[in-house]
N, C-alpha and C. Protein backbone atom coordinates (compact mmCIF):
# COMPACT_ATOMS: atom_id res chain seq x y z
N UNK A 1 -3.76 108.23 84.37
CA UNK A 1 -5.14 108.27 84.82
C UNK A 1 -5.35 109.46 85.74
N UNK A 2 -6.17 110.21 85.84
CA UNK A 2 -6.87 111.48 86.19
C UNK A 2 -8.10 111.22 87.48
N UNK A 3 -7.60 111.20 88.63
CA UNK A 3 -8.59 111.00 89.44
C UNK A 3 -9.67 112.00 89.17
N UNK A 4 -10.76 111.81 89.75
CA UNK A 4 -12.18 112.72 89.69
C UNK A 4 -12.05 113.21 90.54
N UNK A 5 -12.81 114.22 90.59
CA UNK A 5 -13.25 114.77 92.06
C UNK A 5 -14.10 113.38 93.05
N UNK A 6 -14.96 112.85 92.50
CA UNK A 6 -15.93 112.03 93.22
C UNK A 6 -14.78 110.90 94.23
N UNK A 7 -13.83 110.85 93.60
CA UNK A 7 -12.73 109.13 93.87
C UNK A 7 -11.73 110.17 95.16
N UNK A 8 -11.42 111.44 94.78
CA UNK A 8 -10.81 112.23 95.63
C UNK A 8 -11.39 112.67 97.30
N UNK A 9 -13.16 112.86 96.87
CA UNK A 9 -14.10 113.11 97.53
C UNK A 9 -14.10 111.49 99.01
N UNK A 10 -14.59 110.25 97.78
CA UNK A 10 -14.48 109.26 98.42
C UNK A 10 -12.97 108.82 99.46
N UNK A 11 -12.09 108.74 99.04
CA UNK A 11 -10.68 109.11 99.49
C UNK A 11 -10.65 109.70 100.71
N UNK A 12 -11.01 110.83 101.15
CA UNK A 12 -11.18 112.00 101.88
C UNK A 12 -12.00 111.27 103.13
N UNK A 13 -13.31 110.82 102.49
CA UNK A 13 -14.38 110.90 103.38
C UNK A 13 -13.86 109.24 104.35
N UNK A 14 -12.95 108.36 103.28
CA UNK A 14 -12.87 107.16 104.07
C UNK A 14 -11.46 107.36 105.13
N UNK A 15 -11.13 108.57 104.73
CA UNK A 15 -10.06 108.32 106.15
C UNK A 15 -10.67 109.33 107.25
N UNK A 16 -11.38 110.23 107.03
CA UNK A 16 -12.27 111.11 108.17
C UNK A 16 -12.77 110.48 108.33
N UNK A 17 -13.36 109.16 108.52
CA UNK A 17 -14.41 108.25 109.09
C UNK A 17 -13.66 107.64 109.94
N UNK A 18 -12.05 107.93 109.97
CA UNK A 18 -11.68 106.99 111.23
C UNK A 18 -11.91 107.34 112.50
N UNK A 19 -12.05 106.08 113.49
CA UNK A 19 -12.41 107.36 115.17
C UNK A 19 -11.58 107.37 116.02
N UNK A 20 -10.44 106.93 115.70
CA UNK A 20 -9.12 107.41 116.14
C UNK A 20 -7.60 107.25 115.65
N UNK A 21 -6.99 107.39 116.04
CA UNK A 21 -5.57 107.68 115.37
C UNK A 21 -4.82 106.17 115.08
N UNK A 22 -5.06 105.09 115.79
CA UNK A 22 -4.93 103.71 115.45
C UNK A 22 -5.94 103.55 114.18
N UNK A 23 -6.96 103.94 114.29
CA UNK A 23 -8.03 103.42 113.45
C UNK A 23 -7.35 104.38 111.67
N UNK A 24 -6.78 105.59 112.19
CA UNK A 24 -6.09 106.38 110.53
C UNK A 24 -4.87 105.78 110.68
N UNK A 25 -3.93 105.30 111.40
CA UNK A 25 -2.98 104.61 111.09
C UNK A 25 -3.21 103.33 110.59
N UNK A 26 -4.13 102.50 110.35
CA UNK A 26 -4.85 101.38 110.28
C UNK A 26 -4.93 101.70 108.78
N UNK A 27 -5.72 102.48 108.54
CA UNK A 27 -6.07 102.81 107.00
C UNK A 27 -5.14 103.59 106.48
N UNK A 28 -4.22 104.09 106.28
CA UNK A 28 -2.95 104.50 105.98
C UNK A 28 -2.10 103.36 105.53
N UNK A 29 -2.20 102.48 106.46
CA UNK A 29 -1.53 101.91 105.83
C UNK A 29 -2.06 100.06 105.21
N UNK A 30 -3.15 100.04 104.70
CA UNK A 30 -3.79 99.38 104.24
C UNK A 30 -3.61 100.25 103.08
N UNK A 31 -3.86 101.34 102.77
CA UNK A 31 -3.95 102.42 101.55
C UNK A 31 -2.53 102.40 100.79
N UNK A 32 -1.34 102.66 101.76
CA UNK A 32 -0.05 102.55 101.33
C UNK A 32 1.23 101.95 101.53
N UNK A 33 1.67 101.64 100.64
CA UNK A 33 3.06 100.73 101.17
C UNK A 33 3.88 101.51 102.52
N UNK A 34 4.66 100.32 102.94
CA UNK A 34 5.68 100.81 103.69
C UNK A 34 6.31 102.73 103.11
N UNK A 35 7.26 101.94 102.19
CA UNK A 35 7.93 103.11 101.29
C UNK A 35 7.05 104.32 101.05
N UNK A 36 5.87 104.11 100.61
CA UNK A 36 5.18 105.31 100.82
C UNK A 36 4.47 105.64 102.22
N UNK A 37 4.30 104.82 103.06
CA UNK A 37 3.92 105.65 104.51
C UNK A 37 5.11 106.22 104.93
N UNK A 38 6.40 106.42 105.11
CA UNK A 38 7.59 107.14 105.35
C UNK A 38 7.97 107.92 104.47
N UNK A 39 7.54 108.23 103.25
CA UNK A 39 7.49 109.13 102.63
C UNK A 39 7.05 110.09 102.92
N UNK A 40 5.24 109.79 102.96
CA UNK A 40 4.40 110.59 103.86
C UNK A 40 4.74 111.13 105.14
N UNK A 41 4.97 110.73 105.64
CA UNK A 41 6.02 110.96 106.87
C UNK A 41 7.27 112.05 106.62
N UNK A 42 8.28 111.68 106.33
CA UNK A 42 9.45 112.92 105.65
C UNK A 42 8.75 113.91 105.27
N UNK A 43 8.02 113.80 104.06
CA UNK A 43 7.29 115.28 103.83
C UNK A 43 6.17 115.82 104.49
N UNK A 44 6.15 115.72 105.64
CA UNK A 44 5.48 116.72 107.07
C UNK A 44 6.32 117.19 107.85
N UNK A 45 7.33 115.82 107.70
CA UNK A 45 8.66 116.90 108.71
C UNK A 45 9.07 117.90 107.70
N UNK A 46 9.52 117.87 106.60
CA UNK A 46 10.26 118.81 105.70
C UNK A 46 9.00 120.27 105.66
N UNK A 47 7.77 119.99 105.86
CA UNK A 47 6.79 121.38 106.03
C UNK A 47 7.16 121.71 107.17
N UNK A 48 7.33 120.99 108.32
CA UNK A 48 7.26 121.25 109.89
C UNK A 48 8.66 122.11 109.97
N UNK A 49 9.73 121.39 109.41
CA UNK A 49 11.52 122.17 109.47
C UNK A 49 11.19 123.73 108.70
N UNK A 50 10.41 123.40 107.17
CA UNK A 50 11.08 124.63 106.54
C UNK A 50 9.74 125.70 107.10
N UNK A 51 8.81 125.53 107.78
CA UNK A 51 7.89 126.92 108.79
C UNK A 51 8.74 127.28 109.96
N UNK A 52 9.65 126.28 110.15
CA UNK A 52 10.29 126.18 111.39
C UNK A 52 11.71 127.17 111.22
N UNK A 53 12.15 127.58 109.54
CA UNK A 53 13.26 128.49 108.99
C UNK A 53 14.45 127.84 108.90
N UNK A 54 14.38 126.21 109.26
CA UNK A 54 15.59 125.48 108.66
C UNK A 54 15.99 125.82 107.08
N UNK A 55 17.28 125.61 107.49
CA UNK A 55 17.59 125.95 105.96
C UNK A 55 17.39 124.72 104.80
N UNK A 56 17.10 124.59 103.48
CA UNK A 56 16.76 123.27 102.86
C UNK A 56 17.59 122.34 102.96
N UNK A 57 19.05 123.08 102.67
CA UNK A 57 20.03 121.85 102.47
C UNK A 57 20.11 120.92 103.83
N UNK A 58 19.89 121.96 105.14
CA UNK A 58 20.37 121.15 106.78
C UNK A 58 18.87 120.03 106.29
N UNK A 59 18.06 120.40 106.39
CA UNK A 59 17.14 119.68 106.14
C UNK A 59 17.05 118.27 105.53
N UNK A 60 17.87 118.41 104.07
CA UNK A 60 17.53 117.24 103.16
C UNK A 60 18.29 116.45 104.01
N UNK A 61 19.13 117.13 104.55
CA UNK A 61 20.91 116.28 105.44
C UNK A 61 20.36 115.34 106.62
N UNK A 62 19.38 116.42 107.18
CA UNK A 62 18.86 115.73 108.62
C UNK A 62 17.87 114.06 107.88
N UNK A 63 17.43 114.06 107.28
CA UNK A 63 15.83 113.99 106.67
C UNK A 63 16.68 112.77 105.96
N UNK A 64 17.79 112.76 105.28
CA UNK A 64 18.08 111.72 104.60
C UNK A 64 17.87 111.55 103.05
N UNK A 65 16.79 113.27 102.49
CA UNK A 65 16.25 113.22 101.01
C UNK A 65 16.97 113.85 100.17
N UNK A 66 16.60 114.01 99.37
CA UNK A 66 16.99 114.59 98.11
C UNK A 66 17.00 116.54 98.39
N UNK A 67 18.04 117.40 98.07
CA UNK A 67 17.61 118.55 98.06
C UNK A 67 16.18 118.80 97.26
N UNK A 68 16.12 118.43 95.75
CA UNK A 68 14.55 118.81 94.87
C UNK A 68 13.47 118.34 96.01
N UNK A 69 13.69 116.93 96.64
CA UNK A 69 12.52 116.43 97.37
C UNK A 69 12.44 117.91 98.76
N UNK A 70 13.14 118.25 98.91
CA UNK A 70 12.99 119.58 100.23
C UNK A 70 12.44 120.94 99.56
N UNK A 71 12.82 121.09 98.17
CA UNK A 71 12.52 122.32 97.38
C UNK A 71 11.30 121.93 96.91
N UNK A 72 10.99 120.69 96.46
CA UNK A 72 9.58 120.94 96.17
C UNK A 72 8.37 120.95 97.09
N UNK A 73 9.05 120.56 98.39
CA UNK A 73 7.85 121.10 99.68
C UNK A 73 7.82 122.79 100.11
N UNK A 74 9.03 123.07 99.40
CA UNK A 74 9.07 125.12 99.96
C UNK A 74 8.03 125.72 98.79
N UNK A 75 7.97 124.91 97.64
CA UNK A 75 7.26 125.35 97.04
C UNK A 75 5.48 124.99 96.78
N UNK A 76 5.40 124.00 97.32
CA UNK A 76 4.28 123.56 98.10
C UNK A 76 3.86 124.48 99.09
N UNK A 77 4.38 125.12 100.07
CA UNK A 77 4.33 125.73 100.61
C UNK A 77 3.95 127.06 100.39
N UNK A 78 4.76 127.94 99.72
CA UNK A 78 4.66 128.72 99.25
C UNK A 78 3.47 129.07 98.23
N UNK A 79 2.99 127.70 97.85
CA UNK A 79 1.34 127.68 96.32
C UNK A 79 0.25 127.82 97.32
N UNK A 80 0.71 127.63 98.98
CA UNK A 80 -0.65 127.58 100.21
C UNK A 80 -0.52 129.34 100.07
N UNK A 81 0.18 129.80 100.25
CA UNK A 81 0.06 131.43 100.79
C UNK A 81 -0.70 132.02 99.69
């Protein structure tokens, strides 16, 4: 299934409506499982390490993931520039 723009749009607009950081942690995780809120989580640190010039592998090591799961945030990264 192929989200829309409109469902992406809606998405967007219901977590910017929170009015504070309990209130987006609130809906975060009403939105997502455990397993995926620490997911979410790992991959901000893995952006935060590899701007930071950690190397991938110390990374996946620190982080607990997969090397691909660290390479595919450098390249995430890299599709922003």
């Amino acid at each position: 299934m192929n989200t829309s723009n409109t469902e992406k749009t809606e998405l967007l607009d219901h977590l910017l409506s929170a009015k504070s950081r309990e209130d987006m942690a609130h809906r975060l995780e009403q939105l997502l499982t455990p397993t995926e809120y620490e997911e979410v989580i790992k991959r901000l640190q893995i952006f935060k390490m590899l701007e930071d010039g950690l190397p991938q592998r110390k990374i996946a090591e620190q982080l607990g993931v997969g090397i691909a799961t660290v390479s595919r945030g450098a390249r995430a990264l890299k599709n922003e520039l």
